[in-house]
N, C-alpha and C. Protein backbone atom coordinates (compact mmCIF):
# COMPACT_ATOMS: atom_id res chain seq x y z
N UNK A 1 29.59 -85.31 -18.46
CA UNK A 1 30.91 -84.94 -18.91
C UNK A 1 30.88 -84.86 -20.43
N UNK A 2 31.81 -84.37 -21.07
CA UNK A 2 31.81 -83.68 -22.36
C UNK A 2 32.78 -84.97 -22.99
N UNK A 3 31.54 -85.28 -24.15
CA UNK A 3 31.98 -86.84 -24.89
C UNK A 3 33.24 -86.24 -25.48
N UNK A 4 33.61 -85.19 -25.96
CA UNK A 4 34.76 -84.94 -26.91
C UNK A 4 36.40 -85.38 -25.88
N UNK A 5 36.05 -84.63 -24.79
CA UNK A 5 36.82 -85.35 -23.84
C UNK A 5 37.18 -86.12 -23.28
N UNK A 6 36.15 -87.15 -23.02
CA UNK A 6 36.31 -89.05 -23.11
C UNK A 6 36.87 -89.59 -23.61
N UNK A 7 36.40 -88.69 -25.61
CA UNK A 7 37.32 -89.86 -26.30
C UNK A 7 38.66 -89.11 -26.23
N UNK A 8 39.66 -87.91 -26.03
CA UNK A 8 40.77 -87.63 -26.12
C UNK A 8 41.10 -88.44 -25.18
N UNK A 9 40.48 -88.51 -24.00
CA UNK A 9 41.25 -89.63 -22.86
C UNK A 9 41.32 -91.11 -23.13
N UNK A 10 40.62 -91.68 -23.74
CA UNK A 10 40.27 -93.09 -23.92
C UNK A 10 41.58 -93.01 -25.11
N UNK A 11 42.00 -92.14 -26.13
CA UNK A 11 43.15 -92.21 -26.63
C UNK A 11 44.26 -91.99 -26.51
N UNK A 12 44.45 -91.07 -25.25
CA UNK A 12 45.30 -91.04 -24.41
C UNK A 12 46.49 -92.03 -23.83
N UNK A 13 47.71 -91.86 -23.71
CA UNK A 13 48.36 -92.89 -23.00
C UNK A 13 47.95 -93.22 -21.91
N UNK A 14 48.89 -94.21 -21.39
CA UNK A 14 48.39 -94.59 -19.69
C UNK A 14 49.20 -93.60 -18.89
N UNK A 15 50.18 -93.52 -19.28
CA UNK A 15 50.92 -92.51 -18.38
C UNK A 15 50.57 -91.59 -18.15
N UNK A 16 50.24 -90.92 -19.24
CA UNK A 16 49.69 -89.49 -19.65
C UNK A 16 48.29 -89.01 -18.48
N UNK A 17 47.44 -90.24 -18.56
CA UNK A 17 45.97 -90.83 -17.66
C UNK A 17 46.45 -90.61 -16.41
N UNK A 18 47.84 -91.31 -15.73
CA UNK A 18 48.23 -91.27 -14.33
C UNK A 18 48.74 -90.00 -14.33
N UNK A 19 49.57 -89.47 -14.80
CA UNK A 19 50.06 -87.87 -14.61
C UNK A 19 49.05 -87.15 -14.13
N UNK A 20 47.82 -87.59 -14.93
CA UNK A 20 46.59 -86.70 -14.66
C UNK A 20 45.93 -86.94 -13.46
N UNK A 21 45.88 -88.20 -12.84
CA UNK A 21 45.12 -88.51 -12.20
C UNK A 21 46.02 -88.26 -10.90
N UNK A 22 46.67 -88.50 -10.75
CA UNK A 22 47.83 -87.21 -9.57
C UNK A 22 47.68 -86.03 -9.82
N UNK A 23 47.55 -85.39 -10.72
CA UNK A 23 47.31 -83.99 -10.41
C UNK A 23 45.75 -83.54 -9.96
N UNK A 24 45.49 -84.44 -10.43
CA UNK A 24 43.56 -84.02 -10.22
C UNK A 24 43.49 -84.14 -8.64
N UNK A 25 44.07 -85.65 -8.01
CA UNK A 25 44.30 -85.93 -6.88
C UNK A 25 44.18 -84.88 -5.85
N UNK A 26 45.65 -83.85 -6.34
CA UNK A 26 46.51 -82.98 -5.66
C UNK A 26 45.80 -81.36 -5.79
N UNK A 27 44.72 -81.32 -6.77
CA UNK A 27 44.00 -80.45 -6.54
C UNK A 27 42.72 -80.78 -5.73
N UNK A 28 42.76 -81.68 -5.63
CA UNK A 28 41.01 -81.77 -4.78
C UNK A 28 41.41 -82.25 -3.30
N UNK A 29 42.99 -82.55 -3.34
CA UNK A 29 43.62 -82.53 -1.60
C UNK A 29 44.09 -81.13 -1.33
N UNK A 30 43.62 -79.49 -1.87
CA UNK A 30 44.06 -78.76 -1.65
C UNK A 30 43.18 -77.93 -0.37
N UNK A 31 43.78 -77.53 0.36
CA UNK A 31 43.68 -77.19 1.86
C UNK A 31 42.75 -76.01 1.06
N UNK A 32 43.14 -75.07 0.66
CA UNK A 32 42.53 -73.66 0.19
C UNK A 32 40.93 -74.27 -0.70
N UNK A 33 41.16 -74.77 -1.18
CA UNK A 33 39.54 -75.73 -2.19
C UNK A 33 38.59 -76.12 -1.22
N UNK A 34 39.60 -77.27 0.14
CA UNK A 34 38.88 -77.77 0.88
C UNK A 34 37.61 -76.39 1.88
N UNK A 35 38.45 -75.66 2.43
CA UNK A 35 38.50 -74.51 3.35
C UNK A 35 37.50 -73.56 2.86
N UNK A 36 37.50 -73.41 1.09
CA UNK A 36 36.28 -72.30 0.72
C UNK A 36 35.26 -73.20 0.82
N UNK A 37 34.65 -74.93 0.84
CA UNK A 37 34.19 -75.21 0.67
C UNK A 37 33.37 -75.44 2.26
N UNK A 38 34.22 -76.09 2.79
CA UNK A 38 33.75 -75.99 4.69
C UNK A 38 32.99 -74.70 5.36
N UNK A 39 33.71 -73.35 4.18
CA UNK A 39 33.57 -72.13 5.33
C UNK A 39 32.12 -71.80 4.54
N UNK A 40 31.35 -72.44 3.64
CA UNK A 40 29.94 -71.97 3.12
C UNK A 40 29.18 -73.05 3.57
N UNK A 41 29.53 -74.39 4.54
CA UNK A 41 28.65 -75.19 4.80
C UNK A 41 28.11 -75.35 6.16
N UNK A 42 27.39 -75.70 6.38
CA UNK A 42 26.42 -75.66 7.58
C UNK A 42 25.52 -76.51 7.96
N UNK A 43 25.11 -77.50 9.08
CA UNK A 43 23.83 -78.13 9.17
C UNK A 43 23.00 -77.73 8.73
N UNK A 44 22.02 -78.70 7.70
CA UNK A 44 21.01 -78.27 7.19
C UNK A 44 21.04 -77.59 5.70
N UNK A 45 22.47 -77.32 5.45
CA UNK A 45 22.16 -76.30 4.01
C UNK A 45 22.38 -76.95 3.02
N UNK A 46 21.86 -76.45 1.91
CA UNK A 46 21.24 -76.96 0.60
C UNK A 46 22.49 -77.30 -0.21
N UNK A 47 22.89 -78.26 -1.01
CA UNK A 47 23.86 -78.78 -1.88
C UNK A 47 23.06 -79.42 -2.65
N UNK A 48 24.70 -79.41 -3.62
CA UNK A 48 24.20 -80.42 -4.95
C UNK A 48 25.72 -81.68 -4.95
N UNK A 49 25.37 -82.69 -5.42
CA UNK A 49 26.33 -83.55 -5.45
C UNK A 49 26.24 -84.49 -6.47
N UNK A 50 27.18 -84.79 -6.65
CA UNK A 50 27.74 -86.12 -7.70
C UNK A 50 27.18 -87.64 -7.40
N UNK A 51 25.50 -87.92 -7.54
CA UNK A 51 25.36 -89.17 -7.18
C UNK A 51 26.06 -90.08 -8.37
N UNK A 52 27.12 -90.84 -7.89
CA UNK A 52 27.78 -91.96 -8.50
C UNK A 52 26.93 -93.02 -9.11
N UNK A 53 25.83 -93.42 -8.77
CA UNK A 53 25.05 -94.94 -9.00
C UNK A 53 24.01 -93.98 -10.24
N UNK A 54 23.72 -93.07 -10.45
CA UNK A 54 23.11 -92.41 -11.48
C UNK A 54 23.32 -91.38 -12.40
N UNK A 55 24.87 -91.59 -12.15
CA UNK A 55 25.96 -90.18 -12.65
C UNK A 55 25.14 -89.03 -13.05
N UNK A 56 24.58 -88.60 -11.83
CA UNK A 56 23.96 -87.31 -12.08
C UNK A 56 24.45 -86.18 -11.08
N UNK A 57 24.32 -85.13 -11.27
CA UNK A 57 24.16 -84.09 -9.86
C UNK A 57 22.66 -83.69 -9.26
N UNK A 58 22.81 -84.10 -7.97
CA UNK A 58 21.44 -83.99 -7.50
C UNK A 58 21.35 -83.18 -6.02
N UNK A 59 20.23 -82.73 -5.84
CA UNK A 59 20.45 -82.17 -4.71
C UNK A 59 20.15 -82.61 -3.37
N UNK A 60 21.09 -81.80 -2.04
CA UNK A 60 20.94 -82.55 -1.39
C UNK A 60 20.92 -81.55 0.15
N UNK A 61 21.43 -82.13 1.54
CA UNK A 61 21.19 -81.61 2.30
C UNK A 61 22.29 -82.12 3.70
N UNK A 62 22.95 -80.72 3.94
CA UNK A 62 24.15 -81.27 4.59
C UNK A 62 23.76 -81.45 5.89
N UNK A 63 24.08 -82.93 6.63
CA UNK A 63 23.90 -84.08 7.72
C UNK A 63 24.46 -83.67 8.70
N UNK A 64 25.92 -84.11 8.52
CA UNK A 64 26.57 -84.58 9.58
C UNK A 64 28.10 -83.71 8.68
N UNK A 65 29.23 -83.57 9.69
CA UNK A 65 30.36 -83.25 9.81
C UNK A 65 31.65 -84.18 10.20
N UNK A 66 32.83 -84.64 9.62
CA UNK A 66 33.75 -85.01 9.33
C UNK A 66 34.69 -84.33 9.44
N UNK A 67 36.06 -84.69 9.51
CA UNK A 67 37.60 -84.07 9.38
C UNK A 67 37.42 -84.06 7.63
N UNK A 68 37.51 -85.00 7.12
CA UNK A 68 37.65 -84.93 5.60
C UNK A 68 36.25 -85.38 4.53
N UNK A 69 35.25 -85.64 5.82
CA UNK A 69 33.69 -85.81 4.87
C UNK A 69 32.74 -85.30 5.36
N UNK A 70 31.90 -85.22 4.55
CA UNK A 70 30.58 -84.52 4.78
C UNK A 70 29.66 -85.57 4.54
N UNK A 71 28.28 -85.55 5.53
CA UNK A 71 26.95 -86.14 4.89
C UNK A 71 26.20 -85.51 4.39
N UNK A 72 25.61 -86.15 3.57
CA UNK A 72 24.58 -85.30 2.57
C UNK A 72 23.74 -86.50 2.22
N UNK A 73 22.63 -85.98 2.55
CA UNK A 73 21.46 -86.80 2.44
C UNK A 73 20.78 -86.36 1.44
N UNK A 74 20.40 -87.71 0.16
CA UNK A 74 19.79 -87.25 -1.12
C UNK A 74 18.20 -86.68 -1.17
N UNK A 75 18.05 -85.78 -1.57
CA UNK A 75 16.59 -85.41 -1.14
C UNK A 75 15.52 -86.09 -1.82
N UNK A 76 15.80 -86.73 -2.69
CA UNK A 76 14.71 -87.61 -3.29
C UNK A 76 14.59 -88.86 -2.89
N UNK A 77 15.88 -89.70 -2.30
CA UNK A 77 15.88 -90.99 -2.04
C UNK A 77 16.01 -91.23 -0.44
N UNK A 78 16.34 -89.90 0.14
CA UNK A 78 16.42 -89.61 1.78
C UNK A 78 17.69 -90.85 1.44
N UNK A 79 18.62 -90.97 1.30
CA UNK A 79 19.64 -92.21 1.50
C UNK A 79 21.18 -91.49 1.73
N UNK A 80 21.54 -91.18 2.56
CA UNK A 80 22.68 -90.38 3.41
C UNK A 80 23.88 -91.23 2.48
N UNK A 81 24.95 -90.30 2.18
CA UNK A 81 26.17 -90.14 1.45
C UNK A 81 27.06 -89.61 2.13
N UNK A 82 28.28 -90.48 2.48
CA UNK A 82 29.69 -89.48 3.06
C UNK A 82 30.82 -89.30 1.71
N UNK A 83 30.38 -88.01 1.63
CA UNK A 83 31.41 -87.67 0.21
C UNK A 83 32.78 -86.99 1.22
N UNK A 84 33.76 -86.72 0.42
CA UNK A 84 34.70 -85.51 0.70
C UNK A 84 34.55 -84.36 -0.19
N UNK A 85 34.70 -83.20 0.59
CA UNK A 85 34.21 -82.02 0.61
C UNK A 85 34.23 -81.61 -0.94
N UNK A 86 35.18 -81.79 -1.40
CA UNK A 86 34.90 -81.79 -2.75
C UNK A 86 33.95 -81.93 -4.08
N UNK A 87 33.47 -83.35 -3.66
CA UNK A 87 32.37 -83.55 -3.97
C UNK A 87 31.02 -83.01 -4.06
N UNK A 88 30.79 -81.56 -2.65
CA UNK A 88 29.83 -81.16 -2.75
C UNK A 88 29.90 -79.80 -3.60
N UNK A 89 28.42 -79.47 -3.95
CA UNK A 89 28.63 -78.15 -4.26
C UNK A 89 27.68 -76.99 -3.52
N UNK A 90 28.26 -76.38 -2.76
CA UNK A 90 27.49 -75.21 -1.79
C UNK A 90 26.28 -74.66 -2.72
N UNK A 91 24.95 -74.35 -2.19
CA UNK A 91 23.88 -73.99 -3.01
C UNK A 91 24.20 -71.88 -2.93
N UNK A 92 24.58 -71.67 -3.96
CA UNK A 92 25.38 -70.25 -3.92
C UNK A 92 23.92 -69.27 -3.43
N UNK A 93 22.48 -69.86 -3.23
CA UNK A 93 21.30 -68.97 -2.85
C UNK A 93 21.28 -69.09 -1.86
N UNK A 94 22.04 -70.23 -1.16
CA UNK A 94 21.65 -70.04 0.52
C UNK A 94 22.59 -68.84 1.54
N UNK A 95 21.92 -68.31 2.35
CA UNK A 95 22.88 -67.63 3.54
C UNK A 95 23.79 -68.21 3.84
N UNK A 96 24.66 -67.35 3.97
CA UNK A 96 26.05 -67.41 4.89
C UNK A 96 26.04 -68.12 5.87
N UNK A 97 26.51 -69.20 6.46
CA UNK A 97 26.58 -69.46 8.19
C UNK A 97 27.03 -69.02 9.37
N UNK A 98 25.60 -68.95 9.96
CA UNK A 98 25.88 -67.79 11.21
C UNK A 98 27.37 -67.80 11.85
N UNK A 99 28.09 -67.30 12.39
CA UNK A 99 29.68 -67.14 12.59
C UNK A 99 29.09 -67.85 14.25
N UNK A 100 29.59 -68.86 14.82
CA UNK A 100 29.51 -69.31 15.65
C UNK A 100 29.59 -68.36 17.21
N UNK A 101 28.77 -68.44 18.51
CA UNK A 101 28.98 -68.07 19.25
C UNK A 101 30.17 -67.93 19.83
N UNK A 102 31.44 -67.42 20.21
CA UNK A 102 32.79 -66.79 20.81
C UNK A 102 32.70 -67.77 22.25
N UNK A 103 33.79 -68.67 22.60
CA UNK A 103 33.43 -69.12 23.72
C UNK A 103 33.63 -68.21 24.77
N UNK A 104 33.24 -68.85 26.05
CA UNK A 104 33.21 -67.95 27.43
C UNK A 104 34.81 -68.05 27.26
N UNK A 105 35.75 -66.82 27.68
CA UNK A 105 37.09 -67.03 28.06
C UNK A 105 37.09 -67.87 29.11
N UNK A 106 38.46 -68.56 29.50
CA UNK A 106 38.62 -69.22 30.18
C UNK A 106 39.40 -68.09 31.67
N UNK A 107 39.14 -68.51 32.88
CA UNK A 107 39.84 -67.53 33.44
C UNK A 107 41.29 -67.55 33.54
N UNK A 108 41.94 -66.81 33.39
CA UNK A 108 43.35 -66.82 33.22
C UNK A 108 43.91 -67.62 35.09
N UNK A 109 44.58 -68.49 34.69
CA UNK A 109 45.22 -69.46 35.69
C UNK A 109 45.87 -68.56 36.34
N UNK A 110 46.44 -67.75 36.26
CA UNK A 110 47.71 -66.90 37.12
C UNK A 110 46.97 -65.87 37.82
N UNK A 111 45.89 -65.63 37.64
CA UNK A 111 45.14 -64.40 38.81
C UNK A 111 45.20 -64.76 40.43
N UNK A 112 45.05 -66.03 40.55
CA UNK A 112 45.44 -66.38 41.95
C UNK A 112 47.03 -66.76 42.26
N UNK A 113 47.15 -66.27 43.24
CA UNK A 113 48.30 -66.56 44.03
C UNK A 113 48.22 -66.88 45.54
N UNK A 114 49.47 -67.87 46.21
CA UNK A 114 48.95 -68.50 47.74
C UNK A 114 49.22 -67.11 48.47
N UNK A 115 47.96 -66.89 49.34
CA UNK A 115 47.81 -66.21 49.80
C UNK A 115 47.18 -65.05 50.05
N UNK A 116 46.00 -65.36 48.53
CA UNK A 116 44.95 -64.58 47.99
C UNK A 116 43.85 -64.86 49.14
N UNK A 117 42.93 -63.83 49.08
CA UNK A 117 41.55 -64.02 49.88
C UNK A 117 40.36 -64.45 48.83
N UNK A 118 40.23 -65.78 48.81
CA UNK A 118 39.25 -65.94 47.35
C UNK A 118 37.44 -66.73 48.48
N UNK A 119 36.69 -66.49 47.45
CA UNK A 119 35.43 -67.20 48.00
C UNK A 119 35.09 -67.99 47.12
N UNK A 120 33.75 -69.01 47.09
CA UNK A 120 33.58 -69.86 46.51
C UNK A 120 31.96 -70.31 47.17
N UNK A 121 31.13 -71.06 46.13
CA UNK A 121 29.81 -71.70 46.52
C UNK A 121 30.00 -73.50 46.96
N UNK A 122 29.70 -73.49 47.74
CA UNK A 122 29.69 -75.23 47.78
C UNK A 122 28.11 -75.28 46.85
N UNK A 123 28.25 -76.94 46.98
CA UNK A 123 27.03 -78.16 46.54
C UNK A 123 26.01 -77.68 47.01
N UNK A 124 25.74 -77.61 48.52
CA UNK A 124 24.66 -77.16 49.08
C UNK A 124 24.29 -75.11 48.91
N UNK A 125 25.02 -74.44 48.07
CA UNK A 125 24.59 -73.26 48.33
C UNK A 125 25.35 -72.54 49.48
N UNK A 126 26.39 -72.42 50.13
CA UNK A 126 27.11 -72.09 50.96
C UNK A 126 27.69 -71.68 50.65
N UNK A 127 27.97 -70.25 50.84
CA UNK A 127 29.62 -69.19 50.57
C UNK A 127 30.39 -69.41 51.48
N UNK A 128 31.77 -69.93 51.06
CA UNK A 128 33.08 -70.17 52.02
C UNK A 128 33.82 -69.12 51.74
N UNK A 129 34.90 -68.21 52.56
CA UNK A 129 35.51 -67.69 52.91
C UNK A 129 37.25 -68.05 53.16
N UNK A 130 38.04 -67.98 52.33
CA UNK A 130 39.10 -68.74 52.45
C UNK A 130 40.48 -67.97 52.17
N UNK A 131 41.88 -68.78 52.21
CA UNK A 131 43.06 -68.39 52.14
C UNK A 131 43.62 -69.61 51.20
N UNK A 132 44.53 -69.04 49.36
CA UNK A 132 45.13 -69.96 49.35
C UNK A 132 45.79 -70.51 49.83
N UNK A 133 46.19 -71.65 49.87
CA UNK A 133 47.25 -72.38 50.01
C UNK A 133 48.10 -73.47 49.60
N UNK A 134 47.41 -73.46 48.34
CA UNK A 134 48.32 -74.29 47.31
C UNK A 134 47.54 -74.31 45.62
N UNK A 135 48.29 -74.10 44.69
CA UNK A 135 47.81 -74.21 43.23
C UNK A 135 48.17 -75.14 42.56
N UNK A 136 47.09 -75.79 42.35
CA UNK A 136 47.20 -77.10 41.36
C UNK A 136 47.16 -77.05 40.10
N UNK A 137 47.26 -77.72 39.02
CA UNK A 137 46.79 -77.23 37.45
C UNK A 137 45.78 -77.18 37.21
N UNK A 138 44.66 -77.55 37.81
CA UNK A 138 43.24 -77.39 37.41
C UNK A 138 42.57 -77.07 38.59
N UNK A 139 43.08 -77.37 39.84
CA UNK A 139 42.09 -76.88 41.23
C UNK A 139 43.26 -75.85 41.76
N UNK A 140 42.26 -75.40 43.08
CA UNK A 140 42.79 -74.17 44.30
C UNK A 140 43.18 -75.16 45.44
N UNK A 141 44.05 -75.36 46.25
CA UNK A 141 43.77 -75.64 47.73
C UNK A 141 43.25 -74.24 48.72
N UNK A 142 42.14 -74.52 49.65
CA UNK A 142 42.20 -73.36 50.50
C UNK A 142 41.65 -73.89 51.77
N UNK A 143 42.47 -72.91 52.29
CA UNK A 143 42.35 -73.05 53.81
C UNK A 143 40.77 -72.05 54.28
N UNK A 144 39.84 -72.51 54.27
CA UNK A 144 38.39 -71.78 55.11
C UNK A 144 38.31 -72.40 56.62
N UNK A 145 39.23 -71.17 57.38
CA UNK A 145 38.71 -71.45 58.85
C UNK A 145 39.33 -72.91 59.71
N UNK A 146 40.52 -73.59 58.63
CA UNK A 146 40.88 -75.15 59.55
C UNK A 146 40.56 -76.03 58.27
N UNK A 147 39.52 -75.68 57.96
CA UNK A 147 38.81 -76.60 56.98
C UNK A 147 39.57 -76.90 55.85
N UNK A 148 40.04 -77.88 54.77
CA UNK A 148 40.88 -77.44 53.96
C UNK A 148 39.83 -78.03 52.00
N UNK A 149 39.72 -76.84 51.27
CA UNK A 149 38.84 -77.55 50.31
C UNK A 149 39.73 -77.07 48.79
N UNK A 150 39.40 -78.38 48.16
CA UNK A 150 40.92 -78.03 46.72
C UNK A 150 39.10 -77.98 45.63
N UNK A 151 39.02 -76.85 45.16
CA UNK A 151 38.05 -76.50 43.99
C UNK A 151 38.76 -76.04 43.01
N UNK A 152 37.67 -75.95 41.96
CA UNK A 152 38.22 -75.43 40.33
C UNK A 152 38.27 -74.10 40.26
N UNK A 153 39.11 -73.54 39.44
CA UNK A 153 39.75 -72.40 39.72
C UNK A 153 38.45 -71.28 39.16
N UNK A 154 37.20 -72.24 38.20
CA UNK A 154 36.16 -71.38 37.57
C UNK A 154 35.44 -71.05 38.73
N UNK A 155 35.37 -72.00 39.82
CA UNK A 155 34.50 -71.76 40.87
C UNK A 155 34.97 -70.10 42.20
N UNK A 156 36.01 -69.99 41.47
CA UNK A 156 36.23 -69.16 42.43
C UNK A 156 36.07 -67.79 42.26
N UNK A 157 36.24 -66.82 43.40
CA UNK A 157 35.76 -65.53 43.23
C UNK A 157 37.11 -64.49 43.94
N UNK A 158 37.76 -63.82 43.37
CA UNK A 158 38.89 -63.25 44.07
C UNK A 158 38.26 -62.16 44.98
N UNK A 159 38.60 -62.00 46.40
CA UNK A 159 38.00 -61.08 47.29
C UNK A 159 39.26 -59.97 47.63
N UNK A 160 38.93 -58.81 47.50
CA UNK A 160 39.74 -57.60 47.08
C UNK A 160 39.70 -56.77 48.37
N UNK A 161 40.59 -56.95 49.45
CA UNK A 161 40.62 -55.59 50.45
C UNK A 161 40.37 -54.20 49.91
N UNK A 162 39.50 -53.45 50.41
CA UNK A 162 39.36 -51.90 50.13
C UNK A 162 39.88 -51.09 51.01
């Protein structure tokens, strides 16, 4: 840090010190600061950070993931650090992070109705043949043949008269 600025602060009021130190606060709790900083980080990628015990910036290597911290493991001392995001600084030479795989959609709950012709695999490898007859929030009831079996609605297969 820049000695000329130490000493304006060290002459500084106290008040003047806390005004500041709320605003500094209130910029490094900013959602938009936090957010550019999350959206360039990635397992594995290269940073630099604020080691405190040697007031230096050193580089490092992002760990682990947090709501409001990051790990970063020092590369010279291998000795893992949970800073907040702030603290780090994205290595501006590394790649982008790959944009995560899109999950599988979920199947939309309302495609069945009682009285659909749906199929399904049992445990053992067996295609059942069935009639709803009741919708639960997460399972089917169906009637196969007398038989009555309540499965998950992923398991099922809607069977379409032609």
């Amino acid at each position: 840090m820049d000695q000329r600025l130490l000493d304006i602060l060290k002459a500084a009021p106290s008040i003047d010190l806390y005004e500041l130190l709320l605003t500094i606060n209130r910029m490094l709790a900013d959602p938009a600061r936090i957010l550019d900083i999350k959206t360039r980080l990635h397992l594995g990628a290269r940073v630099t950070f604020f080691n405190h015990e040697t007031r230096t910036l050193v580089p490092g290597t992002v760990m682990e993931f947090r709501q409001k911290e990051v790990a970063v493991r020092d590369d010279a001392t291998h000795k893992q650090w949970w800073l907040t995001y702030p603290a780090v600084i994205p290595d501006p030479t590394q790649p982008p992070p790959r944009p995560a795989e899109p999950a599988r959609p979920m199947p939309n709950p309302t495609i069945f109705k009682i009285g659909d012709t749906v199929s399904f695999t049992d445990k053992y490898l067996r295609d059942h043949v069935g009639v709803v007859i009741r919708l639960n929030e997460k399972t089917v009831s169906i009637d196969c043949d007398g038989e009555q079996w309540r499965v998950s609605r992923n398991y099922l297969r809607k069977i379409i008269d032609v």
